[in-house]
PDB file of N, CA and C in Angstrom:
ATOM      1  N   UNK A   1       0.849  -1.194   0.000  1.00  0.00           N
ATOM      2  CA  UNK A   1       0.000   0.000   0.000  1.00  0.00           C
ATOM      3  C   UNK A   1       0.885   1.244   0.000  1.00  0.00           C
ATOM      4  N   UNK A   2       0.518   1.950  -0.489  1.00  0.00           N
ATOM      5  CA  UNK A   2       1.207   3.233  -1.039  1.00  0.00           C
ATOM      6  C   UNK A   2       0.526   4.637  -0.224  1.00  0.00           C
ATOM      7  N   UNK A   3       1.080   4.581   1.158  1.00  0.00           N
ATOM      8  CA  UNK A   3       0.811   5.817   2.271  1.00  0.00           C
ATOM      9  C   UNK A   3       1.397   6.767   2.384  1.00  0.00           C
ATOM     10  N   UNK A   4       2.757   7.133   1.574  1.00  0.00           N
ATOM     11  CA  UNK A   4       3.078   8.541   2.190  1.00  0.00           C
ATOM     12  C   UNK A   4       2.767   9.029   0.994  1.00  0.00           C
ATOM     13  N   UNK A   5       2.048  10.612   1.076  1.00  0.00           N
ATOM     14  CA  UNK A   5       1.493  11.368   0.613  1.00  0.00           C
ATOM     15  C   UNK A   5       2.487  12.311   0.020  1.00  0.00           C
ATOM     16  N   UNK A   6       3.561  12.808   0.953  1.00  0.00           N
ATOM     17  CA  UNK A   6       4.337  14.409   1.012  1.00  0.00           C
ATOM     18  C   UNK A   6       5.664  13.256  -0.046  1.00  0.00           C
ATOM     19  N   UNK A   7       5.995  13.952  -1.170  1.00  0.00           N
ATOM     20  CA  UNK A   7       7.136  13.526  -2.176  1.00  0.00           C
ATOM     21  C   UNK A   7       8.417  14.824  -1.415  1.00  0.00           C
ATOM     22  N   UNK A   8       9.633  13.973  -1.021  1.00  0.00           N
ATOM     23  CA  UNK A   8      10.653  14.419  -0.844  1.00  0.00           C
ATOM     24  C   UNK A   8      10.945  15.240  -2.253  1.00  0.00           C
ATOM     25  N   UNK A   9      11.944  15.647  -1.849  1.00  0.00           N
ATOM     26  CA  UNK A   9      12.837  16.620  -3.214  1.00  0.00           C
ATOM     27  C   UNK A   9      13.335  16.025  -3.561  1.00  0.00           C
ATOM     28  N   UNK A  10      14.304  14.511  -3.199  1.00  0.00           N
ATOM     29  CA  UNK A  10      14.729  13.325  -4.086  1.00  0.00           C
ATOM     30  C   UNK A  10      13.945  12.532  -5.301  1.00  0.00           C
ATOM     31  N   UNK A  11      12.248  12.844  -4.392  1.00  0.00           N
ATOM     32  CA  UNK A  11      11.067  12.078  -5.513  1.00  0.00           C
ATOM     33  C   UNK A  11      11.342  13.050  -6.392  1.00  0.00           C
ATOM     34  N   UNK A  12      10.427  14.025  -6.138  1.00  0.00           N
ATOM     35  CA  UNK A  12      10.024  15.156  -7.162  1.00  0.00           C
ATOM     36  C   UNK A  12      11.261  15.083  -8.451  1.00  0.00           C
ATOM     37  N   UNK A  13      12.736  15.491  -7.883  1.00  0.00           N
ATOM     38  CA  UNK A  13      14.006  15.015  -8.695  1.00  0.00           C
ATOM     39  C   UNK A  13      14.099  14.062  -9.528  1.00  0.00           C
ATOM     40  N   UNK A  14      13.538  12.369  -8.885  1.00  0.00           N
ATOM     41  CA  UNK A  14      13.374  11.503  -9.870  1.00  0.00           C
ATOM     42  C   UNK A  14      12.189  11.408 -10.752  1.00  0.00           C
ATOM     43  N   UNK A  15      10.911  12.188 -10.175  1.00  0.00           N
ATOM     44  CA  UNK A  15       9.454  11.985 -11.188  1.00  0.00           C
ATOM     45  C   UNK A  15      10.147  12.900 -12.459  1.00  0.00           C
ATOM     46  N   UNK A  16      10.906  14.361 -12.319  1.00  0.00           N
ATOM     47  CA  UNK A  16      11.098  14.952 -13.329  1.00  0.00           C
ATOM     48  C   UNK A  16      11.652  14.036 -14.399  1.00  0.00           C
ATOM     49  N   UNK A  17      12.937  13.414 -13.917  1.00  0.00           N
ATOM     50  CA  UNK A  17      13.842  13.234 -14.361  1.00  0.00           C
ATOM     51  C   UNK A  17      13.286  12.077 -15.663  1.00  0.00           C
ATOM     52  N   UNK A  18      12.407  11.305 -14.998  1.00  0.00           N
ATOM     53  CA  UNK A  18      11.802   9.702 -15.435  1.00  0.00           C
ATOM     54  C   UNK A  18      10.694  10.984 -16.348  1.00  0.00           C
ATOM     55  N   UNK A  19       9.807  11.331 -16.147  1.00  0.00           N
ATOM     56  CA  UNK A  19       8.842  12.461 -17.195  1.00  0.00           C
ATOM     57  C   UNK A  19       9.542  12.735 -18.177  1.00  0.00           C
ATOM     58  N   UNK A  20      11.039  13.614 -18.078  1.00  0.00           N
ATOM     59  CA  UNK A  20      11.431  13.805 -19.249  1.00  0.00           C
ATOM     60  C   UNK A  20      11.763  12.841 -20.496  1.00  0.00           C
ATOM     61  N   UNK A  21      12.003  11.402 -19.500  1.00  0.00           N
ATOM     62  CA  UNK A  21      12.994  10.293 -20.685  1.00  0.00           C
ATOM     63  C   UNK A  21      11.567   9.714 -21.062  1.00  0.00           C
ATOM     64  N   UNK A  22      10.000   9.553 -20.014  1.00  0.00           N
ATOM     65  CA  UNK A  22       9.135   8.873 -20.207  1.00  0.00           C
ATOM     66  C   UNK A  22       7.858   9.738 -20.333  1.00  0.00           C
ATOM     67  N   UNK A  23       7.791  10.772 -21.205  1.00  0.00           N
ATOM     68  CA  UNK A  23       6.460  11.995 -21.126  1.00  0.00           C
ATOM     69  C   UNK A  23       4.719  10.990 -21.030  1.00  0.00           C
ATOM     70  N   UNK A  24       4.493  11.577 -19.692  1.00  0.00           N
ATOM     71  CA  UNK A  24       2.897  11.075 -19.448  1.00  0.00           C
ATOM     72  C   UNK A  24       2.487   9.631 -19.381  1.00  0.00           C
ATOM     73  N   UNK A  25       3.958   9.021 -19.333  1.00  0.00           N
ATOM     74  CA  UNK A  25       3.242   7.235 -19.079  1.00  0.00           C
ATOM     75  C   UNK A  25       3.879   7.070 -17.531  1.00  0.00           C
ATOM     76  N   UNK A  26       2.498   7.753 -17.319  1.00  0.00           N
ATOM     77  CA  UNK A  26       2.528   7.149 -15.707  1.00  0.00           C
ATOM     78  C   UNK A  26       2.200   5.997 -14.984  1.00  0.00           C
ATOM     79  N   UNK A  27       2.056   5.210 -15.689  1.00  0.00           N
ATOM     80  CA  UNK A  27       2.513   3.955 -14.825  1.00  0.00           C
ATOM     81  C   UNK A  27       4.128   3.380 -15.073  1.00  0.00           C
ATOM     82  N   UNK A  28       4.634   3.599 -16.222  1.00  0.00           N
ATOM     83  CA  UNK A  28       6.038   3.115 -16.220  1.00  0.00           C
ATOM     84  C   UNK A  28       6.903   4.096 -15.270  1.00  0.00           C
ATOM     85  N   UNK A  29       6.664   5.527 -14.888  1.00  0.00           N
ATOM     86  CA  UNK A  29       6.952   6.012 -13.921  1.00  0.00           C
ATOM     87  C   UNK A  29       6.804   5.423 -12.399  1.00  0.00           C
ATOM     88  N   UNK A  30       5.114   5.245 -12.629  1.00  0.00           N
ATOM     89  CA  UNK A  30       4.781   4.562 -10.996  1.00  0.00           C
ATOM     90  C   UNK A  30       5.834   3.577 -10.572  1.00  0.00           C
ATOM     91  N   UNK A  31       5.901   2.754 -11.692  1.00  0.00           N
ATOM     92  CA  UNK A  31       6.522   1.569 -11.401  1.00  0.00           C
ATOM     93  C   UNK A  31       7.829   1.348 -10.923  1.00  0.00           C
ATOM     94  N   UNK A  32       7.992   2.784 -11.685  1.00  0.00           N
ATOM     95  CA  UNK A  32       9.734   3.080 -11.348  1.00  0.00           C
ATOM     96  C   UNK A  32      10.153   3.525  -9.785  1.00  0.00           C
ATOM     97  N   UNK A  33       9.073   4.255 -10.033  1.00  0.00           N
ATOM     98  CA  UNK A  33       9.284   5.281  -8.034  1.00  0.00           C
ATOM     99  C   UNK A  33       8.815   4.554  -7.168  1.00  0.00           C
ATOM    100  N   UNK A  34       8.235   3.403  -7.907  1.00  0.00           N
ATOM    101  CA  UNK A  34       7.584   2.529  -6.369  1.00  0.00           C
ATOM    102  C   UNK A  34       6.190   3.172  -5.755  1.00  0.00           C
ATOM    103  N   UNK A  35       5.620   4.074  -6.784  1.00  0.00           N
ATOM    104  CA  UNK A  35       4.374   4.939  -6.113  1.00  0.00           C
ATOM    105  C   UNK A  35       3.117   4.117  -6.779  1.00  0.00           C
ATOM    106  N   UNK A  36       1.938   4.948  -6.702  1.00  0.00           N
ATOM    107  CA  UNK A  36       0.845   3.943  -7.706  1.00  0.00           C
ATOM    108  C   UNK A  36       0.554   5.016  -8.551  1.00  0.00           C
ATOM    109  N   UNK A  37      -0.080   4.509  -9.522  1.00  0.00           N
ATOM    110  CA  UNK A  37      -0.718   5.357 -11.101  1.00  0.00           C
ATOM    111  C   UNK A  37      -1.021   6.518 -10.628  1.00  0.00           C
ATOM    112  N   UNK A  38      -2.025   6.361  -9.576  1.00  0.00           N
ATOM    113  CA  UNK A  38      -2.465   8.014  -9.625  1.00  0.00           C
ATOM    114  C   UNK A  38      -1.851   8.466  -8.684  1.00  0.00           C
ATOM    115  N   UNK A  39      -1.327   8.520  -7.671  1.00  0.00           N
ATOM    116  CA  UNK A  39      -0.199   9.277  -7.145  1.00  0.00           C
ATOM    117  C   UNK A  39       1.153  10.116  -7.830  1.00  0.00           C
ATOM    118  N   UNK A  40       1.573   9.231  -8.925  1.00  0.00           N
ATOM    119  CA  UNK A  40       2.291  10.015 -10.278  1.00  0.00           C
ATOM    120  C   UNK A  40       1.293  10.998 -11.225  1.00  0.00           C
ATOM    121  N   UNK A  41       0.255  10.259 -11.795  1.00  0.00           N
ATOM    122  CA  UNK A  41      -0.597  11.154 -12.187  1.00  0.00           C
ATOM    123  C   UNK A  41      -0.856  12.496 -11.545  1.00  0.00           C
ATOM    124  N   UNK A  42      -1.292  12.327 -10.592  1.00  0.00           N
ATOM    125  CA  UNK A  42      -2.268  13.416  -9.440  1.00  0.00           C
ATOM    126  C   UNK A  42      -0.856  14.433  -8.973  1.00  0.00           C
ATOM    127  N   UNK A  43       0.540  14.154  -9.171  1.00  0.00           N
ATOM    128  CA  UNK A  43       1.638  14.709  -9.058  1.00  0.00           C
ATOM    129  C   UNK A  43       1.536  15.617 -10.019  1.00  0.00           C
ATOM    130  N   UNK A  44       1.732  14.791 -11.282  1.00  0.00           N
ATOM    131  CA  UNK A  44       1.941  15.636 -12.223  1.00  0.00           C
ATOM    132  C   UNK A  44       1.133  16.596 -12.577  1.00  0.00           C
ATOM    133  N   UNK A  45      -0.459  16.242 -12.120  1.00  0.00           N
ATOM    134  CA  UNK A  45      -1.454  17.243 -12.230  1.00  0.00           C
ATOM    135  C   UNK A  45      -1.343  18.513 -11.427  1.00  0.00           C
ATOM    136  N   UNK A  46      -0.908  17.970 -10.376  1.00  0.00           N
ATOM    137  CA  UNK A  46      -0.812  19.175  -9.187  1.00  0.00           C
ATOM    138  C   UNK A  46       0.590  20.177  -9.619  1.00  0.00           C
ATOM    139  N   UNK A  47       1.471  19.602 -10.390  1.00  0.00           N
ATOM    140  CA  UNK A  47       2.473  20.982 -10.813  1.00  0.00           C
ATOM    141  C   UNK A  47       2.305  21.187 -12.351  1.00  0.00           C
ATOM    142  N   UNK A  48       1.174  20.965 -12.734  1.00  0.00           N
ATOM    143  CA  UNK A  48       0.692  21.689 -14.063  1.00  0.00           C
ATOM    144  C   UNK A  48      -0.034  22.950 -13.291  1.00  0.00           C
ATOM    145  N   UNK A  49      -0.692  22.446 -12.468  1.00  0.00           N
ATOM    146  CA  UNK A  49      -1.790  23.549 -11.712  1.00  0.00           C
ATOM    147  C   UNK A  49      -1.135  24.819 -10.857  1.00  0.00           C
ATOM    148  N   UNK A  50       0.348  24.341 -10.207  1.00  0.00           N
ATOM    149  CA  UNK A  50       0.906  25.447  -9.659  1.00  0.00           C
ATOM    150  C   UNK A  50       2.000  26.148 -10.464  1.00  0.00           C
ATOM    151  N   UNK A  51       2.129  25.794 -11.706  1.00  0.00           N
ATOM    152  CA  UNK A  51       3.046  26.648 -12.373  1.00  0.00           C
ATOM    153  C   UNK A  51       2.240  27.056 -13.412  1.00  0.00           C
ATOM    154  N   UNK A  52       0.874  27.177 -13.694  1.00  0.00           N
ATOM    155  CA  UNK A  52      -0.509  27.679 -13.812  1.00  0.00           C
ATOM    156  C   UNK A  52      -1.136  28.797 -13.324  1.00  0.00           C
ATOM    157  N   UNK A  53      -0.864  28.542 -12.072  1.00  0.00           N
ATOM    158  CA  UNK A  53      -1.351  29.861 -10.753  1.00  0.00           C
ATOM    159  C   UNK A  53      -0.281  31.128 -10.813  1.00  0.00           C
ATOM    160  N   UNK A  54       1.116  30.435 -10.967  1.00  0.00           N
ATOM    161  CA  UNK A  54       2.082  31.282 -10.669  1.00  0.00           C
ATOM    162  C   UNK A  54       2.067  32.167 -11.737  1.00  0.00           C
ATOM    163  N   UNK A  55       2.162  31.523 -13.130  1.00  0.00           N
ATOM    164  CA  UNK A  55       2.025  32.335 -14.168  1.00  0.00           C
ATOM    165  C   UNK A  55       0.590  33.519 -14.175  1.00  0.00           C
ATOM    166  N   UNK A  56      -0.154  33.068 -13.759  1.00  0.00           N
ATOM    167  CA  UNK A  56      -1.687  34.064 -13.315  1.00  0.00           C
ATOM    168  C   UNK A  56      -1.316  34.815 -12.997  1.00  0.00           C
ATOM    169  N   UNK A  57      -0.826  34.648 -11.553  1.00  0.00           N
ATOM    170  CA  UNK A  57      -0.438  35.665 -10.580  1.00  0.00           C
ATOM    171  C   UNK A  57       0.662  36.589 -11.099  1.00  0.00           C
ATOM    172  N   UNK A  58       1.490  35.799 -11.780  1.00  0.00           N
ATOM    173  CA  UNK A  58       2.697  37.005 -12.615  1.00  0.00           C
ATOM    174  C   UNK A  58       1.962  37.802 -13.036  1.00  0.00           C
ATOM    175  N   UNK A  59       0.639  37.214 -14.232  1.00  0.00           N
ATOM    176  CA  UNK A  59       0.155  38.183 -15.120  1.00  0.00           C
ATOM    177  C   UNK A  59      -0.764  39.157 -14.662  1.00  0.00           C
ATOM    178  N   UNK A  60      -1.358  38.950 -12.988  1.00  0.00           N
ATOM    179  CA  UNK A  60      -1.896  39.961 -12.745  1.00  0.00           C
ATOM    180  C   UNK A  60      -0.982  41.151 -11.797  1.00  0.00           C
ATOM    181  N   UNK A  61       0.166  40.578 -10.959  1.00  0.00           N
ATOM    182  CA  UNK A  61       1.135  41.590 -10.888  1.00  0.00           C
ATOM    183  C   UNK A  61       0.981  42.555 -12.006  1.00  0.00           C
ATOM    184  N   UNK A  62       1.803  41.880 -13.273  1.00  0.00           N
ATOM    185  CA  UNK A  62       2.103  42.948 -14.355  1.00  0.00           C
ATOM    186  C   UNK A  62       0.878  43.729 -14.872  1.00  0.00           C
ATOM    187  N   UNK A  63      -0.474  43.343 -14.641  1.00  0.00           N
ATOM    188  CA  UNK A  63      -1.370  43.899 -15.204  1.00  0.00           C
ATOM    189  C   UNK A  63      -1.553  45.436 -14.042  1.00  0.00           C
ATOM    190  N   UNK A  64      -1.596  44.751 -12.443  1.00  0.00           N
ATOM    191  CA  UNK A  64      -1.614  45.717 -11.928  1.00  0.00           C
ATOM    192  C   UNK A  64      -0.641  46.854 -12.009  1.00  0.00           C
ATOM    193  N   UNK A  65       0.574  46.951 -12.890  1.00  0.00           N
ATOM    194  CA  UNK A  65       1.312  47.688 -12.526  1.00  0.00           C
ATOM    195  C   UNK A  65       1.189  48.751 -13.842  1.00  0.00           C
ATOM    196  N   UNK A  66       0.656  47.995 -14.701  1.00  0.00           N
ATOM    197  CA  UNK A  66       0.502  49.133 -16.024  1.00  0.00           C
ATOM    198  C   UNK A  66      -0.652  49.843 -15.837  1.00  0.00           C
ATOM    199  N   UNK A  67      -1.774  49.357 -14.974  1.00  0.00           N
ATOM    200  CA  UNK A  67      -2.853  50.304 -14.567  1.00  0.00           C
ATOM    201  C   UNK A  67      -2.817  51.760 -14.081  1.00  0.00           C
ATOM    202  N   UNK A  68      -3.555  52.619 -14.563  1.00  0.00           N
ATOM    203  CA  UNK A  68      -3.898  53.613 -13.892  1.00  0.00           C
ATOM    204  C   UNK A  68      -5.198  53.846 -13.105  1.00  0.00           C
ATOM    205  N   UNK A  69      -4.389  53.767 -11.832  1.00  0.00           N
ATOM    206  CA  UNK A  69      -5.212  53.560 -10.644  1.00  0.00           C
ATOM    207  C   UNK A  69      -5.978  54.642 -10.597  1.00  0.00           C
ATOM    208  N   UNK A  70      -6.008  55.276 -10.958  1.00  0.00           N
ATOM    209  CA  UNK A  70      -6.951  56.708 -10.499  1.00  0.00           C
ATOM    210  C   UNK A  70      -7.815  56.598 -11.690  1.00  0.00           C
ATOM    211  N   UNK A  71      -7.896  56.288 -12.994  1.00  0.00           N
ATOM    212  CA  UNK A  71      -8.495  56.235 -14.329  1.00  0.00           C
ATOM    213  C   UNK A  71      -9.572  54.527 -13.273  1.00  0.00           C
ATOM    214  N   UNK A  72      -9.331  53.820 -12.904  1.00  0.00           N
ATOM    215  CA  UNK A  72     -10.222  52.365 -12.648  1.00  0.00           C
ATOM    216  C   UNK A  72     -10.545  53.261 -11.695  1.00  0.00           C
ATOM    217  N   UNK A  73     -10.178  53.564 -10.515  1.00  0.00           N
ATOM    218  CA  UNK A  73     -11.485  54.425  -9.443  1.00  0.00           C
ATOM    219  C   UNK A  73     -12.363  55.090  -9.858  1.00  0.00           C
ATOM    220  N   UNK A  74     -12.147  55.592 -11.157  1.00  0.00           N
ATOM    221  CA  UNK A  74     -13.277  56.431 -11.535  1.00  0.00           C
ATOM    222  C   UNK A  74     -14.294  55.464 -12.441  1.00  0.00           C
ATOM    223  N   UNK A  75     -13.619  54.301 -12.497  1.00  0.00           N
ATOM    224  CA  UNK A  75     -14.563  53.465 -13.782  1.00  0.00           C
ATOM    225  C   UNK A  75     -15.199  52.164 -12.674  1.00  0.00           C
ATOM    226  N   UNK A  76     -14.988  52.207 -11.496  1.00  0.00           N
ATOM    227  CA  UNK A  76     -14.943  51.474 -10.421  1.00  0.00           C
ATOM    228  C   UNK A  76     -16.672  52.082 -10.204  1.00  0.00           C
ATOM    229  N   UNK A  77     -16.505  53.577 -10.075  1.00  0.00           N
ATOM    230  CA  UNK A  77     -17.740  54.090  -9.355  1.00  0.00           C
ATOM    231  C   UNK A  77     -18.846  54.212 -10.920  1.00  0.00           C
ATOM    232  N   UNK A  78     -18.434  54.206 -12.050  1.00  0.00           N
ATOM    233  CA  UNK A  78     -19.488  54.122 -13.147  1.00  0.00           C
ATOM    234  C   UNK A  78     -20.414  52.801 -13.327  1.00  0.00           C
ATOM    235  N   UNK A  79     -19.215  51.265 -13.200  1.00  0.00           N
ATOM    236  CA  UNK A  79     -19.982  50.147 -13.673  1.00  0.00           C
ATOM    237  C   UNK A  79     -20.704  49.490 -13.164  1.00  0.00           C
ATOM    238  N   UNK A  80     -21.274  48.119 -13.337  1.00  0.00           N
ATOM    239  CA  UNK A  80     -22.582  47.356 -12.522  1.00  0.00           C
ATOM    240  C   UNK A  80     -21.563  46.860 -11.306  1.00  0.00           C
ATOM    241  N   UNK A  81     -22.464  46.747 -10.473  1.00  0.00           N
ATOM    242  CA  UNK A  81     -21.865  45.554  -9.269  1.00  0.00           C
ATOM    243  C   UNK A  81     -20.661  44.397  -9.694  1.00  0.00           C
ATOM    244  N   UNK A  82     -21.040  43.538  -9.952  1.00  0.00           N
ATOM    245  CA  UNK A  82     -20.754  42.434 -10.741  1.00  0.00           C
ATOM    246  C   UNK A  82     -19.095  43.046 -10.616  1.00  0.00           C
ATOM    247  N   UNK A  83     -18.865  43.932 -11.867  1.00  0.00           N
ATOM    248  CA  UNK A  83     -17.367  44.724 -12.174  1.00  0.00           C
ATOM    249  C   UNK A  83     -16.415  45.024 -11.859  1.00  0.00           C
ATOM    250  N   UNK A  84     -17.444  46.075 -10.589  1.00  0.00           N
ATOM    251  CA  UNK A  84     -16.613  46.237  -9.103  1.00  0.00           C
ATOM    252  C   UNK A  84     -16.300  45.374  -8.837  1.00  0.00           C
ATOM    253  N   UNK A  85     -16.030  44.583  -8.450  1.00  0.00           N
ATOM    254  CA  UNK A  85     -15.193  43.334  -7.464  1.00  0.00           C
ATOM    255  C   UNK A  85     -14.121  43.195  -8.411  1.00  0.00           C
ATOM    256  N   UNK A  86     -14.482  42.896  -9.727  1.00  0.00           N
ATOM    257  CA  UNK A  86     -13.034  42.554 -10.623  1.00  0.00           C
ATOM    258  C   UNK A  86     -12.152  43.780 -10.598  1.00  0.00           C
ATOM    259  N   UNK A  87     -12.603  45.298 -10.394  1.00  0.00           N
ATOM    260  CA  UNK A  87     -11.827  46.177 -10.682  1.00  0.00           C
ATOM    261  C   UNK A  87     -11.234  46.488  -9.178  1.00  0.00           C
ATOM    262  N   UNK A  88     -11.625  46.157  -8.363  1.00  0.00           N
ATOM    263  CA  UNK A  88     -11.493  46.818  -6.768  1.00  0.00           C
ATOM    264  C   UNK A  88     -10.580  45.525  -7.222  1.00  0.00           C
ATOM    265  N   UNK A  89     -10.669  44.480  -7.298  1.00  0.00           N
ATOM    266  CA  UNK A  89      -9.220  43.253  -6.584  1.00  0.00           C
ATOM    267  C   UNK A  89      -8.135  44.060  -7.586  1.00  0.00           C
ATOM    268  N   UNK A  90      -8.268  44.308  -8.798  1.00  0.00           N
ATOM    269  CA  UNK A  90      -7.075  45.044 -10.011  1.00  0.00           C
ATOM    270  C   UNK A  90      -6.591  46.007  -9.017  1.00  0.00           C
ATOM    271  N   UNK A  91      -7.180  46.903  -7.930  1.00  0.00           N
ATOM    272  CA  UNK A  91      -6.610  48.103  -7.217  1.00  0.00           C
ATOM    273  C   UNK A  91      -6.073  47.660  -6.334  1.00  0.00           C
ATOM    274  N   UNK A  92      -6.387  46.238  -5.007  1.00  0.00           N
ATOM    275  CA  UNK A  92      -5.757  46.214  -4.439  1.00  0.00           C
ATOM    276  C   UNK A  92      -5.393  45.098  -4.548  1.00  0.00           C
TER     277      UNK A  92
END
């Protein structure tokens, strides 16, 4: 049975390493790390998803920074409800 959850930095090191020579056949991975199918799977899913977020988050840094904050306060108090929230999180 396959119980530990948390992948050392030695795993993570070898899932890359085995991904690159073996792209998306996760069971010849599993098999390799000694993990099960979806534990490699559900790995690999989970750092599609956070280097996903990160890139977001870059792009709304950079979005916030080309804004003119005083031009959205004023377009903040013109639009529907709904808007506001997307433009108030762009301000802060």
């Amino acid at each position: 049975m396959h119980t530990n959850q948390r992948w050392t930095d030695a795993e993570n090191h070898e899932f890359r390493r085995l991904f690159n020579k073996y792209p998306r056949d996760f069971m010849l991975i599993a098999e390799r790390m000694n993990k099960s199918y979806n534990q490699v799977r559900s790995h690999y899913y989970n750092i599609q998803k956070r280097e996903r977020d990160i890139k977001t988050n870059q792009n709304i840094v950079e979005l916030k920074k080309s804004i003119n904050i005083d031009k959205l306060r004023q377009l903040s108090i013109a639009t529907e409800p709904e808007h506001q929230l997307i433009v108030f999180d762009l301000i802060y």
